[in-house]
N, C-alpha and C. Protein backbone atom coordinates (compact mmCIF):
# COMPACT_ATOMS: atom_id res chain seq x y z
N UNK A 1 -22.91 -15.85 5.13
CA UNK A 1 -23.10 -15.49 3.74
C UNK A 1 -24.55 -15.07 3.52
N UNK A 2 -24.83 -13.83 3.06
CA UNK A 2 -26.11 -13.60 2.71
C UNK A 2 -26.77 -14.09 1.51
N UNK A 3 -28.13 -14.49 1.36
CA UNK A 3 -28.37 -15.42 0.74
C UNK A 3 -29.36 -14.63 -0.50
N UNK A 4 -29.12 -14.78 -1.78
CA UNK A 4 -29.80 -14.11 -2.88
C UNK A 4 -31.10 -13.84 -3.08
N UNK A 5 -31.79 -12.63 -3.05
CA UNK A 5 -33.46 -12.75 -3.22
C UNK A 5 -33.67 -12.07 -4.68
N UNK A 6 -34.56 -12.92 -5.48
CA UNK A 6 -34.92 -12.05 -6.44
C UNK A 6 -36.08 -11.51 -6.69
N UNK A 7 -36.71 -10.26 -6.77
CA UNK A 7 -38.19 -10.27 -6.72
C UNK A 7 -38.89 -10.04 -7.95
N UNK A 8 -39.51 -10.64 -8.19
CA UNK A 8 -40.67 -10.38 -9.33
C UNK A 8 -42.11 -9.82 -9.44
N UNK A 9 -42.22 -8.33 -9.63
CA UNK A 9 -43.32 -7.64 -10.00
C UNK A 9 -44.36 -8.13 -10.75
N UNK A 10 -45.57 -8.06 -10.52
CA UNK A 10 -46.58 -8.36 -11.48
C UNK A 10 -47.56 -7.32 -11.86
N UNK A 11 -47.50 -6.25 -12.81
CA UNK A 11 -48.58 -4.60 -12.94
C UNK A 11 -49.43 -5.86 -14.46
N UNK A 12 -50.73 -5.67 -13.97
CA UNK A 12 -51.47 -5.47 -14.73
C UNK A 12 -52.67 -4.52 -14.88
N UNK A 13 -53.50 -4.87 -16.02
CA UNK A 13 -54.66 -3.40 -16.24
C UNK A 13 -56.11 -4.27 -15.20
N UNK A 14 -55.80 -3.05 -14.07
CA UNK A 14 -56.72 -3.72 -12.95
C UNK A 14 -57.98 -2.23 -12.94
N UNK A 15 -57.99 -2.11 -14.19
CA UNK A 15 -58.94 -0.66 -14.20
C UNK A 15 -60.55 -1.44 -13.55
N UNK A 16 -61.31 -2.26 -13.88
CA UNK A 16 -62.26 -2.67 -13.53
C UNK A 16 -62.06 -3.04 -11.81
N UNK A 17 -61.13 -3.83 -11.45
CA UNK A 17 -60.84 -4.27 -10.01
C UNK A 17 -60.73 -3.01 -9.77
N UNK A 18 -60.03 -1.93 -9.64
CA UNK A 18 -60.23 -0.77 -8.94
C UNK A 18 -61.37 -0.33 -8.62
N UNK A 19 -62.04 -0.52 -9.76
CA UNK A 19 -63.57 0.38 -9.64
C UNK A 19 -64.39 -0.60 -8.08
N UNK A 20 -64.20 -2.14 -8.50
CA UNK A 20 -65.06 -2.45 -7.36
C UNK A 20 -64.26 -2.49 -6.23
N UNK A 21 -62.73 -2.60 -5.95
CA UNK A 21 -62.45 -2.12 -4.97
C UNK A 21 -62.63 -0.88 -3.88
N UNK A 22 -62.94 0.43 -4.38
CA UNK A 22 -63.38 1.43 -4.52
C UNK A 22 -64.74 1.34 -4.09
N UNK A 23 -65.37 0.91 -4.44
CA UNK A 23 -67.11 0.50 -4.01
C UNK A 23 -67.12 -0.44 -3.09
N UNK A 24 -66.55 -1.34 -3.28
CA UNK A 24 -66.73 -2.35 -1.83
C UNK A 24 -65.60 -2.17 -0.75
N UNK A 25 -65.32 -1.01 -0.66
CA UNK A 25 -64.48 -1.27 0.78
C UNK A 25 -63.49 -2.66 1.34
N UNK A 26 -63.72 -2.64 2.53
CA UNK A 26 -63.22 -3.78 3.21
C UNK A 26 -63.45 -4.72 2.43
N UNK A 27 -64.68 -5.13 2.20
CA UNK A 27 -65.18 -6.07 1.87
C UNK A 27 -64.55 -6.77 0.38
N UNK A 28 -64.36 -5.96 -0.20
CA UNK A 28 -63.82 -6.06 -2.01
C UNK A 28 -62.14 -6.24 -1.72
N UNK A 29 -61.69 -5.81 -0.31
CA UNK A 29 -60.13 -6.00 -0.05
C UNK A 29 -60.08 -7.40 0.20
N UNK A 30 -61.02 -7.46 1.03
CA UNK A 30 -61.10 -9.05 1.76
C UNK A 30 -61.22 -10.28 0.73
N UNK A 31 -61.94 -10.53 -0.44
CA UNK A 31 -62.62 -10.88 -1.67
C UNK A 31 -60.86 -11.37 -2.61
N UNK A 32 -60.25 -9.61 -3.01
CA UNK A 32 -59.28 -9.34 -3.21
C UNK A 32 -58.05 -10.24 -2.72
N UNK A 33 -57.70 -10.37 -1.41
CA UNK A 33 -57.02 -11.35 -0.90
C UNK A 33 -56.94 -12.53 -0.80
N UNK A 34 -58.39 -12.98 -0.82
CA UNK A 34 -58.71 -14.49 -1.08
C UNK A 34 -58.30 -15.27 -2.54
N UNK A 35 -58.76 -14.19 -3.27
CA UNK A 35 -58.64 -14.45 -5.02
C UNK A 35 -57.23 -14.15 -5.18
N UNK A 36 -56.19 -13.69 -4.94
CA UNK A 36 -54.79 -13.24 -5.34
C UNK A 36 -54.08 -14.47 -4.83
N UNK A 37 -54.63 -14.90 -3.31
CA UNK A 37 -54.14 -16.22 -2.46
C UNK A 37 -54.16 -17.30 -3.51
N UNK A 38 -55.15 -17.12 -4.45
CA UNK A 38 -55.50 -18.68 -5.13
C UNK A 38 -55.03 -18.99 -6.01
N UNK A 39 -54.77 -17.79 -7.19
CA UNK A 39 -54.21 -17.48 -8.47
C UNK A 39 -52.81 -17.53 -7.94
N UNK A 40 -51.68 -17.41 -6.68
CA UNK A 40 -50.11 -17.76 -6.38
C UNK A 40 -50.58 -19.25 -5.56
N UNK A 41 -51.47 -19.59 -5.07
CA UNK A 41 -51.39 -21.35 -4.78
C UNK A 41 -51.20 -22.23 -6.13
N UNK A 42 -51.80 -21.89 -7.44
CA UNK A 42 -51.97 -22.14 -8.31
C UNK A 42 -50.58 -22.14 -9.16
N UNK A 43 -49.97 -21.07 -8.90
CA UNK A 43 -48.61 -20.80 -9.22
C UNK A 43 -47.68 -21.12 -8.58
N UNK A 44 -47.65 -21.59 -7.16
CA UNK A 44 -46.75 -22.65 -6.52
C UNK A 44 -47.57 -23.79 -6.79
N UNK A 45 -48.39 -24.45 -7.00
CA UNK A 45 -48.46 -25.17 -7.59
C UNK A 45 -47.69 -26.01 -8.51
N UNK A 46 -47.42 -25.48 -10.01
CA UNK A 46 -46.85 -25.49 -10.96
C UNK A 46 -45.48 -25.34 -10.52
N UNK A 47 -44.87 -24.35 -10.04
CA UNK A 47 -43.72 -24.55 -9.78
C UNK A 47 -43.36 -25.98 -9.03
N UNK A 48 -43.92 -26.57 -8.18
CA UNK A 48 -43.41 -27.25 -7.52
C UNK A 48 -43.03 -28.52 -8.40
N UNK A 49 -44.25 -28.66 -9.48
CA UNK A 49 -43.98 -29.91 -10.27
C UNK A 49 -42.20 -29.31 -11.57
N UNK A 50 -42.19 -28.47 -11.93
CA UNK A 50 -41.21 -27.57 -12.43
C UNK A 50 -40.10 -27.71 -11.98
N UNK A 51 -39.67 -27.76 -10.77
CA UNK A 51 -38.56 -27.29 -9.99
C UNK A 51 -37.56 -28.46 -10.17
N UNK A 52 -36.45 -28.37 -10.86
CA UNK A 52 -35.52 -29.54 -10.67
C UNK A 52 -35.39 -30.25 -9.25
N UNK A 53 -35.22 -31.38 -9.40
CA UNK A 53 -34.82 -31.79 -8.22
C UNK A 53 -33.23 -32.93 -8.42
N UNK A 54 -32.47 -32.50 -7.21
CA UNK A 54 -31.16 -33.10 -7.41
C UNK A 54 -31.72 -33.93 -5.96
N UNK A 55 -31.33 -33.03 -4.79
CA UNK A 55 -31.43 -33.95 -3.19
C UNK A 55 -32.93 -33.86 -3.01
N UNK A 56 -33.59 -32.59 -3.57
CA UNK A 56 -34.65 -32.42 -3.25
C UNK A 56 -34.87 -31.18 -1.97
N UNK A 57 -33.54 -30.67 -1.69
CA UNK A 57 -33.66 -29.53 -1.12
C UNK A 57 -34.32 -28.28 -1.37
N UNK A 58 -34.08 -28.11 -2.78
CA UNK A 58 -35.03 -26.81 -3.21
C UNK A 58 -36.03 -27.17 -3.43
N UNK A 59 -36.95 -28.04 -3.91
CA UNK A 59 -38.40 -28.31 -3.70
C UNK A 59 -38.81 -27.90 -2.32
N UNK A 60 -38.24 -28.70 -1.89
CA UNK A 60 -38.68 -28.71 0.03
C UNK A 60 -38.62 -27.53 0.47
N UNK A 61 -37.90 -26.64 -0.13
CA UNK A 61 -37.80 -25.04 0.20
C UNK A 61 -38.48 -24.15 -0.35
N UNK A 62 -39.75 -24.73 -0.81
CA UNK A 62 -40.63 -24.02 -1.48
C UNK A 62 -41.59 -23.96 -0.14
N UNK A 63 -42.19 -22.18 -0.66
CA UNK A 63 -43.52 -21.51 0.85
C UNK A 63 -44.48 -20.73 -0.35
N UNK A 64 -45.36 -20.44 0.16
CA UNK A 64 -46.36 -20.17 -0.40
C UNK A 64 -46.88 -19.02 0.64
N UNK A 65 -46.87 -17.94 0.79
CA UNK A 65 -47.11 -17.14 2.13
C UNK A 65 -48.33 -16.71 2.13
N UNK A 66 -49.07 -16.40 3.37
CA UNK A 66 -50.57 -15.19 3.29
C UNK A 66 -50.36 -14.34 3.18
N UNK A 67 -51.56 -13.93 2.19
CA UNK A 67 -51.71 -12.50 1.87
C UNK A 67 -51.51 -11.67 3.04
N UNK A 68 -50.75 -10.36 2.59
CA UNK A 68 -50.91 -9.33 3.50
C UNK A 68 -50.87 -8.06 2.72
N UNK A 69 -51.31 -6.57 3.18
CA UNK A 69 -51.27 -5.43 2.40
C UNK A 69 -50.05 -5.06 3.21
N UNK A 70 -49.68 -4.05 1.89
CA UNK A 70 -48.19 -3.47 2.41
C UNK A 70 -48.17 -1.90 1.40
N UNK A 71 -48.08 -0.96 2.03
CA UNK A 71 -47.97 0.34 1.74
C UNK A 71 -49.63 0.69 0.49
N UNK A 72 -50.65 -0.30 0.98
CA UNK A 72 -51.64 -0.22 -0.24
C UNK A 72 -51.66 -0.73 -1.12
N UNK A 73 -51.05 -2.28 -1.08
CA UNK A 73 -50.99 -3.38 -2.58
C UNK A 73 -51.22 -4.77 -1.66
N UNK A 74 -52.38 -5.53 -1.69
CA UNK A 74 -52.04 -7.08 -1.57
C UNK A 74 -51.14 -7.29 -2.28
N UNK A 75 -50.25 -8.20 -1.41
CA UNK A 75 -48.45 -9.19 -1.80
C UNK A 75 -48.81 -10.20 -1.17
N UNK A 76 -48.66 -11.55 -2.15
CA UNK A 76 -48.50 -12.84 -1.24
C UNK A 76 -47.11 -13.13 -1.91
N UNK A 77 -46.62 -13.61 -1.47
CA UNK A 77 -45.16 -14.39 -1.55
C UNK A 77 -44.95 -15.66 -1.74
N UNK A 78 -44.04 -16.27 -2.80
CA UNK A 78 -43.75 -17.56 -3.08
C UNK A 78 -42.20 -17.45 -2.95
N UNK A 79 -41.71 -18.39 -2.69
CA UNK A 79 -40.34 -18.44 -2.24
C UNK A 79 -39.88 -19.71 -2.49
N UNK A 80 -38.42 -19.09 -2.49
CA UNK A 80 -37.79 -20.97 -2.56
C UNK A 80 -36.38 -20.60 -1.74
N UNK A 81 -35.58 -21.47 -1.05
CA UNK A 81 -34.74 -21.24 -0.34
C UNK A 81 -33.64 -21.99 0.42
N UNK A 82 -34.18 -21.49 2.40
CA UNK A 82 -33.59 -21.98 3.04
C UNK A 82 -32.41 -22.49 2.93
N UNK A 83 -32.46 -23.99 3.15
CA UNK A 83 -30.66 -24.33 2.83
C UNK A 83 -30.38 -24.29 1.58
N UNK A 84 -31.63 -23.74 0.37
CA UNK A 84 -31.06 -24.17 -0.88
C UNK A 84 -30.74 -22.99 -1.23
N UNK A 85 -31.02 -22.05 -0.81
CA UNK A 85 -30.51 -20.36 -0.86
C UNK A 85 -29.48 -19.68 -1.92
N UNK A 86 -28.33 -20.43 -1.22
CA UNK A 86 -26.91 -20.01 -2.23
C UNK A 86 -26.49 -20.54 -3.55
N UNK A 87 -27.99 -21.66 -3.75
CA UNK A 87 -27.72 -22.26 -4.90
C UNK A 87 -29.00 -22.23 -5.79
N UNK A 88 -29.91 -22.25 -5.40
CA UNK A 88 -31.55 -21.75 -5.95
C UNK A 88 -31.79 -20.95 -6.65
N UNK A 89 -30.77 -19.62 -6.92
CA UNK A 89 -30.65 -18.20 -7.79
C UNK A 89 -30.51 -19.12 -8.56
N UNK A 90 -29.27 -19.94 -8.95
CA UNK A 90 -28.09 -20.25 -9.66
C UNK A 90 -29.25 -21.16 -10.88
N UNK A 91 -29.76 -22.48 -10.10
CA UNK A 91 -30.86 -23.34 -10.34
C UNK A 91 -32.21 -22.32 -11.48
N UNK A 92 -32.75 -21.03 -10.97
CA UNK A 92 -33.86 -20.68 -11.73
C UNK A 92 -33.07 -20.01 -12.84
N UNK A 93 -31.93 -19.45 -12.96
CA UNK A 93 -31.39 -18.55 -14.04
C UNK A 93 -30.64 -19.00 -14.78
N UNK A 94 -29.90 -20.07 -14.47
CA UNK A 94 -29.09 -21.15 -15.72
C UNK A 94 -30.03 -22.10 -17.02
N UNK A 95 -30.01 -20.98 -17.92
CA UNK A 95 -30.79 -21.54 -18.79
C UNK A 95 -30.14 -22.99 -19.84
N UNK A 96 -28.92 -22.79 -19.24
CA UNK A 96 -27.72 -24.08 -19.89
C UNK A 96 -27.78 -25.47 -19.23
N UNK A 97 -28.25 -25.15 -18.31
CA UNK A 97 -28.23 -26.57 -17.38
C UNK A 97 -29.34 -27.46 -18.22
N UNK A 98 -28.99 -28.85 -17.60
CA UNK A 98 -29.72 -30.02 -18.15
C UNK A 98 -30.21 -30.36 -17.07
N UNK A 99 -31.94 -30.70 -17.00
CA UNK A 99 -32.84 -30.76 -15.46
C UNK A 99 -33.35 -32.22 -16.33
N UNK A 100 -33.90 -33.14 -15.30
CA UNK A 100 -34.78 -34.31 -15.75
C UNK A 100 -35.78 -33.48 -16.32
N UNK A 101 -36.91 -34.75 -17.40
CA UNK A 101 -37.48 -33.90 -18.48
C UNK A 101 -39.07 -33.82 -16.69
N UNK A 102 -39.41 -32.26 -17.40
CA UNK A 102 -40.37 -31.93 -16.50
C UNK A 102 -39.85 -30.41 -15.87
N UNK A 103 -38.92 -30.93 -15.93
CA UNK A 103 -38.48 -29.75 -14.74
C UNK A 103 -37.61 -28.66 -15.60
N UNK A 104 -37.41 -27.52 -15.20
CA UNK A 104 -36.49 -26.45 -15.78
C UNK A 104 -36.45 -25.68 -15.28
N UNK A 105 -34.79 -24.66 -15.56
CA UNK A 105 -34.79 -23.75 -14.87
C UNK A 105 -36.05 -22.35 -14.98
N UNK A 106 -36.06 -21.26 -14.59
CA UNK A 106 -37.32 -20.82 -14.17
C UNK A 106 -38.52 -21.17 -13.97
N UNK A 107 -38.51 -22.21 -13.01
CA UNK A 107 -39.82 -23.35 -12.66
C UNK A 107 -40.62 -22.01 -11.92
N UNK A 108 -40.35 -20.78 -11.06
CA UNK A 108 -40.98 -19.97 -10.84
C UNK A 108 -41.26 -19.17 -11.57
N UNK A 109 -40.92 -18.39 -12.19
CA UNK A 109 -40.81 -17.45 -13.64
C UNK A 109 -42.22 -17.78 -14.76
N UNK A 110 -41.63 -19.44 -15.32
CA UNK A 110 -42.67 -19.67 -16.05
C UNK A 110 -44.36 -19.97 -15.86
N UNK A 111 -44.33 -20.07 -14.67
CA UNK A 111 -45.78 -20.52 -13.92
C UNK A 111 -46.27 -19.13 -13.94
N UNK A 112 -45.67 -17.91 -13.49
CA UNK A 112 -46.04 -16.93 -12.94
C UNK A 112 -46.35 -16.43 -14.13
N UNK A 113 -45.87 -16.10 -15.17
CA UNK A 113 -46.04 -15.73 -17.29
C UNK A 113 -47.48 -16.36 -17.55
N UNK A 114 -47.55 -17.62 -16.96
CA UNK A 114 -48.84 -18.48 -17.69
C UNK A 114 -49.66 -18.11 -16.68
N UNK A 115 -49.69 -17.86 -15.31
CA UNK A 115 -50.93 -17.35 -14.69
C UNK A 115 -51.36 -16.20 -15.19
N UNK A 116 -50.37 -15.37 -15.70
CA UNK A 116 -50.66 -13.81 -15.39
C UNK A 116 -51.87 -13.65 -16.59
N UNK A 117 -52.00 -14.77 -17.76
CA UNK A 117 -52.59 -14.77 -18.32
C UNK A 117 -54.73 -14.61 -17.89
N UNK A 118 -54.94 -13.45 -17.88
CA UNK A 118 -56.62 -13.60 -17.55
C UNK A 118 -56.87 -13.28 -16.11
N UNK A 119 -55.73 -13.17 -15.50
CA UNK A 119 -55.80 -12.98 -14.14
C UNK A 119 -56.64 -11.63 -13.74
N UNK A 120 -56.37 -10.62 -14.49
CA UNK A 120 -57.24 -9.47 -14.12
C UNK A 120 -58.72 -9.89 -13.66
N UNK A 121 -59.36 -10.57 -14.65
CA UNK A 121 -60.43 -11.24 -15.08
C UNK A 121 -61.15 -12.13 -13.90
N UNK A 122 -59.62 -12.89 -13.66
CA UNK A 122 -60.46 -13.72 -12.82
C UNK A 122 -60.81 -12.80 -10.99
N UNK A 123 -59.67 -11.95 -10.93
CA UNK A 123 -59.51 -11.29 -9.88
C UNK A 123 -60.94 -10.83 -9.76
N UNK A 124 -61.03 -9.89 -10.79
CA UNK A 124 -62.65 -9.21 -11.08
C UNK A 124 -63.33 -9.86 -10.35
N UNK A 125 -63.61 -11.44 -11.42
CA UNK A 125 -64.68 -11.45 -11.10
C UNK A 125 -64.57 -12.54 -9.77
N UNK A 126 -63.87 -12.82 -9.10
CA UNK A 126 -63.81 -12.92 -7.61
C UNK A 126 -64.44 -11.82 -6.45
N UNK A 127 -63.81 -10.74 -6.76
CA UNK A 127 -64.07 -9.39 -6.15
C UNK A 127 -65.84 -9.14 -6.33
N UNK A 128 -66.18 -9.39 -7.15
CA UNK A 128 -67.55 -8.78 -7.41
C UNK A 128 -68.52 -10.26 -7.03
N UNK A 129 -67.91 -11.10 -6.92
CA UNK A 129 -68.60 -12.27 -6.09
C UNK A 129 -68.81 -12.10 -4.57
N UNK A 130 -67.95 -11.92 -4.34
CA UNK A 130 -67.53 -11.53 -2.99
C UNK A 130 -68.54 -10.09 -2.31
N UNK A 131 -68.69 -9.58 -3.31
CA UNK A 131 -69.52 -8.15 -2.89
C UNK A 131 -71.22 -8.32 -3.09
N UNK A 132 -71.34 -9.93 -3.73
CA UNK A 132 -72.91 -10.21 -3.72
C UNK A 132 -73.33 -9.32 -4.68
């Protein structure tokens, strides 16, 4: 049985990060990756405290991946899964279900809404730290 992936885009106004990307080369990519790594640790983070737990399988099936570029965009990846796979869709999108208090469905979703908040900002000014 193949197992459900859902992906979630994040476009924000990265007009300033461009500019020092653009000027710092490698270096502002490298900066770039570190700071994107921290702002989704931050966001698995939160999810993890979020995430219903029944056996505790889908917690435990939470990853947090390294950055990598892909066609010209740093992507890090947060995931939830493995054996909880065929049931983990079911878990973040049932907004009817009853979770112990703490937890709810889109435990990934909602972390990722409240980071996205300032994130340009902080990216920035990571990037331009990074470039000295």
């Amino acid at each position: 049985m193949a197992s459900a992936k859902r992906t979630m885009e994040v476009e924000i106004d990265f007009r300033k990060l461009t500019e020092l990307l653009i000027k710092g080369g490698p270096r502002a990519a490298k900066a770039l990756e570190q700071s994107l790594y921290r702002e989704a640790a931050a966001v698995f983070a939160q999810s993890q405290t979020e995430v219903p737990v029944d056996t505790g399988n889908l917690r435990n099936s939470g990853q947090l991946g390294l950055p990598f570029t892909e066609m010209g965009q740093v992507v890090v990846e947060i995931s939830y899964g493995g054996a909880a796979a065929d049931y983990g869709i079911y878990v973040h999108e049932d907004l009817e279900a009853r979770h112990n208090p703490g937890t709810n469905a889109k435990f990934l979703e909602g972390p990722v809404k409240r980071q996205i908040k300032g994130m340009a900002t902080r990216l920035s000014a990571a990037v331009a730290r990074g470039l000295g």
